[in-house]
Protein backbone atom coordinates (compact mmCIF):
# COMPACT_ATOMS: atom_id res chain seq x y z
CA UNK A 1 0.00 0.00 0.00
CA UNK A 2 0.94 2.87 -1.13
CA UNK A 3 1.77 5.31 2.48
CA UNK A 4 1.21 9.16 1.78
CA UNK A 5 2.15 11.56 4.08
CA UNK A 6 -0.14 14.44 4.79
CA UNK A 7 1.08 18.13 5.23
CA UNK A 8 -0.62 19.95 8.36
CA UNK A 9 -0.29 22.68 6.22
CA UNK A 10 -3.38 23.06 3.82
CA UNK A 11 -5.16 22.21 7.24
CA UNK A 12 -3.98 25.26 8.96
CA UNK A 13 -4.83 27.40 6.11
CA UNK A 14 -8.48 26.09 6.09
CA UNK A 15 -9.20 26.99 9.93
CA UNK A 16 -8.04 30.23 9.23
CA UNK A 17 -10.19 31.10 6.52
CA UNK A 18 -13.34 29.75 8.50
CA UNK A 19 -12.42 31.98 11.08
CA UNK A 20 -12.37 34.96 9.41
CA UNK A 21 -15.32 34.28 7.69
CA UNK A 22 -17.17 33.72 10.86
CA UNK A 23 -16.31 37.14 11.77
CA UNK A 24 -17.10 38.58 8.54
CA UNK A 25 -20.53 37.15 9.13
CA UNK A 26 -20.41 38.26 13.05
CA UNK A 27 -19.34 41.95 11.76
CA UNK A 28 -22.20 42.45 9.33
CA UNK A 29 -25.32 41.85 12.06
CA UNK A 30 -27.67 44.52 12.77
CA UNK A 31 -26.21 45.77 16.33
CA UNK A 32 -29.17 45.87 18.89
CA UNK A 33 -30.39 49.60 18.84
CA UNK A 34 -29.35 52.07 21.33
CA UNK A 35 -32.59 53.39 23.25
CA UNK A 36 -32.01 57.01 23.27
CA UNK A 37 -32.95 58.93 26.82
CA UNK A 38 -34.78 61.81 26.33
CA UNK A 39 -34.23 64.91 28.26
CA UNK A 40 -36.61 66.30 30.58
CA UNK A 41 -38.43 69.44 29.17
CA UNK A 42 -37.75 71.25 32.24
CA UNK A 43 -34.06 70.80 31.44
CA UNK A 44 -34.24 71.44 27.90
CA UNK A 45 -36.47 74.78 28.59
CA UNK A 46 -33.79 76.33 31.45
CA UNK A 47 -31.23 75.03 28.72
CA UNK A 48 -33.22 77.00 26.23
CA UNK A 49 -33.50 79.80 28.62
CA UNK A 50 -29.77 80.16 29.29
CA UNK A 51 -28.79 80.09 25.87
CA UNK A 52 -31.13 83.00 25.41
CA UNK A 53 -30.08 85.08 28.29
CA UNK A 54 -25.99 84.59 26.56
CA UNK A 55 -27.16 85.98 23.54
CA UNK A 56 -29.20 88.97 24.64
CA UNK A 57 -25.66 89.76 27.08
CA UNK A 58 -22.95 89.15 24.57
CA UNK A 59 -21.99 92.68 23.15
CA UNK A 60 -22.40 92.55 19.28
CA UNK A 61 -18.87 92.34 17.70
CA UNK A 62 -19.16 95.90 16.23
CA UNK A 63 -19.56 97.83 19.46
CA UNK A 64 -16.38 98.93 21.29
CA UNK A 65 -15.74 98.35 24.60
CA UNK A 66 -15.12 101.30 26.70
CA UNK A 67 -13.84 101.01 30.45
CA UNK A 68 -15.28 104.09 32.58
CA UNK A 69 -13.34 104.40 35.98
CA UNK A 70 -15.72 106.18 38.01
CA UNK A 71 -15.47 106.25 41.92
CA UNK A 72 -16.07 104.23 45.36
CA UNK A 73 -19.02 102.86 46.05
CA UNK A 74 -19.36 104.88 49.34
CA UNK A 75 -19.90 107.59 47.12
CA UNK A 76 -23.26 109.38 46.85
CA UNK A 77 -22.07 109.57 43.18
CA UNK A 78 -21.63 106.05 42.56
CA UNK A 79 -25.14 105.01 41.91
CA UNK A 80 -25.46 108.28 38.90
CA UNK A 81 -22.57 107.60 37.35
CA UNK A 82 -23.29 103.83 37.38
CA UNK A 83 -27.15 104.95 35.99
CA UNK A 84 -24.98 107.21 33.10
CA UNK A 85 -23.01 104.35 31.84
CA UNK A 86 -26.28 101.84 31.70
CA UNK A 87 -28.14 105.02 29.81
CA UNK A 88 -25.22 105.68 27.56
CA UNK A 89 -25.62 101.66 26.45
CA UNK A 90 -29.30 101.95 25.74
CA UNK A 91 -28.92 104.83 23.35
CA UNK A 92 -25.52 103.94 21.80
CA UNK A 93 -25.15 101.54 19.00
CA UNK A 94 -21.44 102.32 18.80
CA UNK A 95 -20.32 102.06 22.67
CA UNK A 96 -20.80 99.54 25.47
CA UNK A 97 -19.54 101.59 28.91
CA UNK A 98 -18.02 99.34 31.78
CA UNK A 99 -18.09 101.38 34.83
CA UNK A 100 -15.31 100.69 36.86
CA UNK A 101 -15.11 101.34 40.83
CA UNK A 102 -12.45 103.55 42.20
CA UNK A 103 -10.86 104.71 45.08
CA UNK A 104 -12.01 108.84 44.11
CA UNK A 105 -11.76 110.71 41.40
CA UNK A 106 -7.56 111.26 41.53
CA UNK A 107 -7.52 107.55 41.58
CA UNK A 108 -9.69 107.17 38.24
CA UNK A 109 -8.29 110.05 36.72
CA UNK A 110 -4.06 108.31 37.06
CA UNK A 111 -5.98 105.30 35.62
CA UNK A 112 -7.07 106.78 32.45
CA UNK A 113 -3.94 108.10 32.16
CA UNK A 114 -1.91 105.05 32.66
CA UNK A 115 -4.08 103.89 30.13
CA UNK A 116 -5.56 101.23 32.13
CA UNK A 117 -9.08 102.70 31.40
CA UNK A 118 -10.42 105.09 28.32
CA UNK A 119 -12.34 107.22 30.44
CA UNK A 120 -11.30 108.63 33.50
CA UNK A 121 -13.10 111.25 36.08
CA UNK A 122 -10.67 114.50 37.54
CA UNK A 123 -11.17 117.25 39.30
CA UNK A 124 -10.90 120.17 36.68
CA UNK A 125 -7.56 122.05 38.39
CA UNK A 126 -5.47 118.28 38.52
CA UNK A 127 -6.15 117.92 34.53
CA UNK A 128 -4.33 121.14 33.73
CA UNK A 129 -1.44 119.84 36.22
CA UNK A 130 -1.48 117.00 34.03
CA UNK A 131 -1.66 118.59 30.44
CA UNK A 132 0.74 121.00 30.96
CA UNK A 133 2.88 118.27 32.86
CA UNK A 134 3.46 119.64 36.25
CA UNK A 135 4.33 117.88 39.52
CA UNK A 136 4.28 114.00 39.01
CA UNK A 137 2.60 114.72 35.34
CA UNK A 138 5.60 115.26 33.80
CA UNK A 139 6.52 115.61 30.57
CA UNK A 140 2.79 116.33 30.32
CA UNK A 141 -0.44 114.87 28.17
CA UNK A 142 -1.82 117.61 25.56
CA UNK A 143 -3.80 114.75 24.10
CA UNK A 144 -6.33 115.15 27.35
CA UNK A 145 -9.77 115.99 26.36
CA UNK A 146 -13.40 116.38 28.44
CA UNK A 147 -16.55 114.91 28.13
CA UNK A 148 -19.24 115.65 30.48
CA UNK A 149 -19.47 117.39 34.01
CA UNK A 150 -20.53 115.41 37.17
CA UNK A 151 -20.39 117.59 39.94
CA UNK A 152 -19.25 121.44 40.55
CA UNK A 153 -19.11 121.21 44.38
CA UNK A 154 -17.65 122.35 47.45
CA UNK A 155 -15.77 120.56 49.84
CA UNK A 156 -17.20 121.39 53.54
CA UNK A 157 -15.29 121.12 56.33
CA UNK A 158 -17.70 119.48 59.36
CA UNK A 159 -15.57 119.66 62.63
CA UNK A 160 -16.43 118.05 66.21
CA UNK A 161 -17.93 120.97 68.55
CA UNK A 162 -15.42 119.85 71.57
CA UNK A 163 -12.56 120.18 68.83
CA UNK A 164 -11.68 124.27 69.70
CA UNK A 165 -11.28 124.42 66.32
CA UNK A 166 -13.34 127.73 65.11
CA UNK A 167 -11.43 128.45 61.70
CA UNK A 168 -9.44 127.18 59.35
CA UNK A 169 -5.70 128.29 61.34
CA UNK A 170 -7.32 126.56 64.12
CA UNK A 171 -6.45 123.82 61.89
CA UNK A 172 -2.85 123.55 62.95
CA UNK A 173 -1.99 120.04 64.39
CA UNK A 174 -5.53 119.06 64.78
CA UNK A 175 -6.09 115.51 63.53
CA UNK A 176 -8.00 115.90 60.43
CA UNK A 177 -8.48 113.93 57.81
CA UNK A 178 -8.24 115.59 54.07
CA UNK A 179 -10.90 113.32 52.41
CA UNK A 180 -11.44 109.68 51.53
CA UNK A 181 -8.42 107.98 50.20
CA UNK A 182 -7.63 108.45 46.26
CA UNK A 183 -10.32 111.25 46.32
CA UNK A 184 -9.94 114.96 44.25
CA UNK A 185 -11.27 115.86 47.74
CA UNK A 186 -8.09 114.70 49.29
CA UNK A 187 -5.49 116.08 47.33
CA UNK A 188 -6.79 119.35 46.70
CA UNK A 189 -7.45 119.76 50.73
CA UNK A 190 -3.45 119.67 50.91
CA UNK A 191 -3.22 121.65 48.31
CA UNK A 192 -5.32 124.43 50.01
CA UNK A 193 -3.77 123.80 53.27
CA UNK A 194 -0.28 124.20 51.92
CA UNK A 195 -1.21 127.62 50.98
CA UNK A 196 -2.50 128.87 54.07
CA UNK A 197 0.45 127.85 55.75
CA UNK A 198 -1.54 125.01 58.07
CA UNK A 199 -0.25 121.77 59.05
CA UNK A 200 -2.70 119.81 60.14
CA UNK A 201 -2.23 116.14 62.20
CA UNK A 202 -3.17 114.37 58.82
CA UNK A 203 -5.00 111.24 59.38
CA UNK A 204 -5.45 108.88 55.52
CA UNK A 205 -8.34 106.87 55.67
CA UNK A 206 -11.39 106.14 53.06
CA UNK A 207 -14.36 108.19 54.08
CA UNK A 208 -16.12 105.36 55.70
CA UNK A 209 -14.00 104.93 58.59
CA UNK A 210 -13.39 108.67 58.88
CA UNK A 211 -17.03 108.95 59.29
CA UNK A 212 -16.79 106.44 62.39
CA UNK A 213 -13.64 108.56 63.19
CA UNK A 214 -15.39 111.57 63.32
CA UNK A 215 -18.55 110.34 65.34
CA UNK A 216 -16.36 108.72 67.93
CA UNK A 217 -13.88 111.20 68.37
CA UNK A 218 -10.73 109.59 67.21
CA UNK A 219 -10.34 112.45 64.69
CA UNK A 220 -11.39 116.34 65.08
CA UNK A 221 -12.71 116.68 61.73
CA UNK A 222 -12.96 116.12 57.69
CA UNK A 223 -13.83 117.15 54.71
CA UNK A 224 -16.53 115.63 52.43
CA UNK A 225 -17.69 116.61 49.00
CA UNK A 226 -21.32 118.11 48.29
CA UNK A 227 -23.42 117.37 45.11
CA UNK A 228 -23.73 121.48 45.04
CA UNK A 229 -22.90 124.54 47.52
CA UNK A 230 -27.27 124.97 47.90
CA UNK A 231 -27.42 121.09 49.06
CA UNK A 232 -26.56 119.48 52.19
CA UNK A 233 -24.39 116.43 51.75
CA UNK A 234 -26.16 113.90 53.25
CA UNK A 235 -23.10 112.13 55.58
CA UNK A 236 -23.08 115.38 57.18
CA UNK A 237 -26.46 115.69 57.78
CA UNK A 238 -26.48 112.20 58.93
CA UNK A 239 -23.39 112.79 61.32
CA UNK A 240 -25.52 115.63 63.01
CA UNK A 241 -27.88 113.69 64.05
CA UNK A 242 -26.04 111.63 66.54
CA UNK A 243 -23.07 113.89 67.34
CA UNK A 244 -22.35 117.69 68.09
CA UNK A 245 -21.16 118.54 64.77
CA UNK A 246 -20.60 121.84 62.62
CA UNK A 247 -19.52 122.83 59.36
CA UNK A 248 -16.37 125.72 59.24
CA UNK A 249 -15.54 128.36 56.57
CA UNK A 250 -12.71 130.40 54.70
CA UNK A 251 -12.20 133.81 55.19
CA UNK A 252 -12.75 136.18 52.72
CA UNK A 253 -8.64 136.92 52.56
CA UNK A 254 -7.79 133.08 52.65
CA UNK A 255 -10.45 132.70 50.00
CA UNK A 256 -8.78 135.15 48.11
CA UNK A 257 -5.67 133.07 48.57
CA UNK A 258 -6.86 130.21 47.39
CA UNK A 259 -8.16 131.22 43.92
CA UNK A 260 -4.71 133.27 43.24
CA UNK A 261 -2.70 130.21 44.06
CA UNK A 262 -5.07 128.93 41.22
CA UNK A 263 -5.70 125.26 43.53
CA UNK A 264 -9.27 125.46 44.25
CA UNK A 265 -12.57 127.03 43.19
CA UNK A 266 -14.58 128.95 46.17
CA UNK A 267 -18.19 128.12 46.65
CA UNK A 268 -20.95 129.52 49.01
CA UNK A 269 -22.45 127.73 50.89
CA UNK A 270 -25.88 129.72 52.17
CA UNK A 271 -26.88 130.33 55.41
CA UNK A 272 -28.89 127.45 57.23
CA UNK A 273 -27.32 124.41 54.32
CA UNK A 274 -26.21 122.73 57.76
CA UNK A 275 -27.74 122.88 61.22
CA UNK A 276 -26.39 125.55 63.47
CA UNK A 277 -24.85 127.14 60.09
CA UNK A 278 -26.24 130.58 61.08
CA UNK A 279 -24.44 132.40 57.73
CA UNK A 280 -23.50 131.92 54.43
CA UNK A 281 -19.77 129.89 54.67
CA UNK A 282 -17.06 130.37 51.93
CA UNK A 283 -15.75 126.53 50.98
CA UNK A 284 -13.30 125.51 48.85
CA UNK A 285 -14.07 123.00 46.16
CA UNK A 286 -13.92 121.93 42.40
CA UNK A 287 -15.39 120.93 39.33
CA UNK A 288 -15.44 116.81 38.50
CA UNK A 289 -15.36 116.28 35.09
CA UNK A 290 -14.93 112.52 32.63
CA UNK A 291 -11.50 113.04 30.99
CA UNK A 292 -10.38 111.22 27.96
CA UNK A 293 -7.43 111.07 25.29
CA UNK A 294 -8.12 112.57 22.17
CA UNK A 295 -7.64 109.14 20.16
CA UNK A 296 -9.37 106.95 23.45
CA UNK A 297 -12.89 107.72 21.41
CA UNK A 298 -13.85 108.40 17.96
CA UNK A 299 -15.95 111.65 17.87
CA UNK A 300 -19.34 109.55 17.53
CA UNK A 301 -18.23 107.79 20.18
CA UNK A 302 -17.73 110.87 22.46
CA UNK A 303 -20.75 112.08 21.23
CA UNK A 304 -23.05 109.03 22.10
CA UNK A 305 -21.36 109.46 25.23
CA UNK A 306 -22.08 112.93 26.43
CA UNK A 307 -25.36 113.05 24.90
CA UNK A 308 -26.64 111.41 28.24
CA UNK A 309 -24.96 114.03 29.90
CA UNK A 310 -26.65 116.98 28.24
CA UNK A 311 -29.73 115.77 26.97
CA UNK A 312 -31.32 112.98 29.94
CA UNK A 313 -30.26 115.16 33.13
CA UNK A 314 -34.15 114.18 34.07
CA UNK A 315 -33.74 110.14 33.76
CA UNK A 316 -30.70 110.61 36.01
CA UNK A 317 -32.31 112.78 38.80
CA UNK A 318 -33.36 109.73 40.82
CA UNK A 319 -29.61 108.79 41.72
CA UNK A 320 -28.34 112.56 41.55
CA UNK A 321 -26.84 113.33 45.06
CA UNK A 322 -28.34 116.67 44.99
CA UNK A 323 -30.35 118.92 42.43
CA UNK A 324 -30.09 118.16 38.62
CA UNK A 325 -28.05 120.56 37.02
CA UNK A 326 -30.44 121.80 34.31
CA UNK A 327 -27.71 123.75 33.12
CA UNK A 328 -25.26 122.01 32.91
CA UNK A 329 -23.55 123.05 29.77
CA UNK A 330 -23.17 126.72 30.59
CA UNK A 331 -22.18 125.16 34.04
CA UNK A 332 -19.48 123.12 31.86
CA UNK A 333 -18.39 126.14 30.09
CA UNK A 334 -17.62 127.80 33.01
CA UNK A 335 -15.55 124.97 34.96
CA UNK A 336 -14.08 123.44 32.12
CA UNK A 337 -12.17 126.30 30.14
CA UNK A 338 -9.70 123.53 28.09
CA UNK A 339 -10.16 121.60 25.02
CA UNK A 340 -13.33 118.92 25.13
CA UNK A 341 -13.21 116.57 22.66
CA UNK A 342 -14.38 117.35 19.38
CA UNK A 343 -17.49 114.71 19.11
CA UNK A 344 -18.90 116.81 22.26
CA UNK A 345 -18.18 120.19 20.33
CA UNK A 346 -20.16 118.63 17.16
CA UNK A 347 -22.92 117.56 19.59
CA UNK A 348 -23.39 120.81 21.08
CA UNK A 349 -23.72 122.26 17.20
CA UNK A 350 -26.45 119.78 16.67
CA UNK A 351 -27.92 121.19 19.79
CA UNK A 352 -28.21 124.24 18.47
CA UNK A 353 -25.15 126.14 19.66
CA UNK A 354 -22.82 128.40 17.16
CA UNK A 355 -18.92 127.89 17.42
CA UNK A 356 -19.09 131.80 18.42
CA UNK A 357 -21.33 130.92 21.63
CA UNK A 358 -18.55 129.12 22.97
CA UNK A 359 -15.23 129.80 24.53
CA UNK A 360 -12.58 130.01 22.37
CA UNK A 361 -10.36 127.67 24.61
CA UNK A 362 -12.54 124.62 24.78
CA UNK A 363 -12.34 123.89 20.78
CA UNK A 364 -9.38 121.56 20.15
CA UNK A 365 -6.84 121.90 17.50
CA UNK A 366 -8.08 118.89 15.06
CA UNK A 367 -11.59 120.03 14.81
């Protein structure tokens, strides 16, 4: 008999191939469907809902972004200037203002020009300092331009009655404190003082622990900004109420001082503002006004941006510490004698002014 001998091979290669064809088959089954989990609708609505509320927030790519550093929120002009930038949003298609809290107006005013903001707020005697490049302002910004007023006010001195102090000399090593921290109020009260030749016992602190300060006798007395000379500021008023407290003015020669030394505006203040203010009171003070650089805004930006200012003074009397200033752009002319930027001139044309019924000295150079 014939004996063949069988190669394993040809075997091997069969099992293979079944294999592979028995995942073949395997592979190309229907898989069992996935039962899909539906949402619940109260998810899908607050889902729905969220995606909604993005959309109406998010700031459409063609309006610009502008940061507005305005002041603390202790301030009785926080809650205006925080109503101006949400008015100056609804009107404006080209401008989406970001208020931005502050220590005080000096404090805004060195952010704006460190560029850390586009729109700053300055008391009006600190921006010429700054455009002409005095002091720490050196070499100087030109470029500086104004938008709207806030406030022309006076800064009152309210003293302790137990304090002896009966004037300003009686000022002289008497703790006082010069206003809140970072505040116009502050700076220009040193200012003043430095004038008069007095050297007060200066005590830094923000306003709201000088008001404690104050009431419990740590310090002799302060001085706090009014919304306008005919107005009583309303921490004052408040103070007077639970502690012996009365408001001091300049003489007529100090006064006198003051305004040659070119550091401070003099207000009145009439007779009876305060309680136990028997006669009208001479008090130092300034003008607060938004500050920008001249290439910060486009002139329909600035425009759209001081048309708030001089056109809704009645939708912001609700959060205005004080009277309205109906006005307000004579008032403007008067405490802001330098160059405004030149989409506020072309809004003031469109209100119906004439280049000629303005001062020369507020028109800038490129309009």
């Amino acid at each position: 008999m014939l004996n063949v001998k069988r190669s394993k091979v040809p075997l091997l290669l069969l099992a293979l191939i079944l294999v592979v064809g028995l995942i073949s088959v395997a592979g190309c089954e229907d898989p069992e469907p996935v039962e899909e989990v539906e949402e619940p609708e109260e998810a899908v609505e607050e889902e729905e809902e969220v995606e909604e509320e993005e959309e109406e927030e998010a700031v459409p790519a063609d309006v610009k972004d502008v940061s507005w550093s305005i002041t603390s929120s202790a301030s009785g002009w926080y809650a205006w200037k925080a109503t101006y930038a949400s008015l100056v949003n609804e009107h404006s298609d080209l401008i989406n203002v970001t208020a931005v809290e502050a220590g005080g107006a000096q404090e805004a005013f060195e952010m704006m020009l460190e560029d850390m903001i586009l729109i700053g707020n300055s008391n009006s005697l600190e921006r010429d300092k700054a455009a002409e490049g005095e002091d720490i302002y050196a070499p100087g910004h030109p470029d500086l331009r104004a938008l709207v007023l806030g406030a022309s006010a006076p800064n009152n001195l309210a003293v302790r009655a137990d304090s002896g102090i009966e004037s300003f000399s009686d000022l002289e090593g008497k703790k006082i404190n010069p206003g809140g921290m970072g505040t116009a109020t502050e700076q220009i009260t040193q200012d003043v003082l430095e004038v008069l030749g007095i050297e007060p016992d200066y005590q830094f602190m923000g306003m709201d622990d000088a008001i404690d300060a104050l009431r419990d006798g740590h310090i002799d007395g302060f001085f706090k900004t009014a919304a306008t000379p005919d107005a009583p500021d309303a921490v004052i008023q408040e103070l007077q109420m639970t502690a012996d407290i009365r408001t001091i003015g300049l003489t007529e020669e100090e006064a006198d001082m003051i305004r040659d030394a070119n550091v401070a505006f003099i207000y009145e203040v009439p007779a009876n503002t305060y309680e136990n203010q028997d006669e009208d009171l001479l008090a130092k003070g300034t003008a607060y006004v938004s500050q920008t650089k001249k290439d910060n805004l486009t002139r329909e930006e600035a425009y759209d941006f001081a048309l708030v200012g001089f056109t809704m003074q009645e939708k912001l009397e609700d959060t205005t510490p004080g009277p309205i200033m109906e006005d307000i752009i004579d008032v403007q002319f008067a405490a802001a004698p330098y160059y405004w930027h030149a989409g506020v001139i072309d809004l003031l044309l469109d209100l119906g002014y004439e280049l000629d019924d303005m001062p020369e000295e507020i028109i800038p150079p490129e309009f």
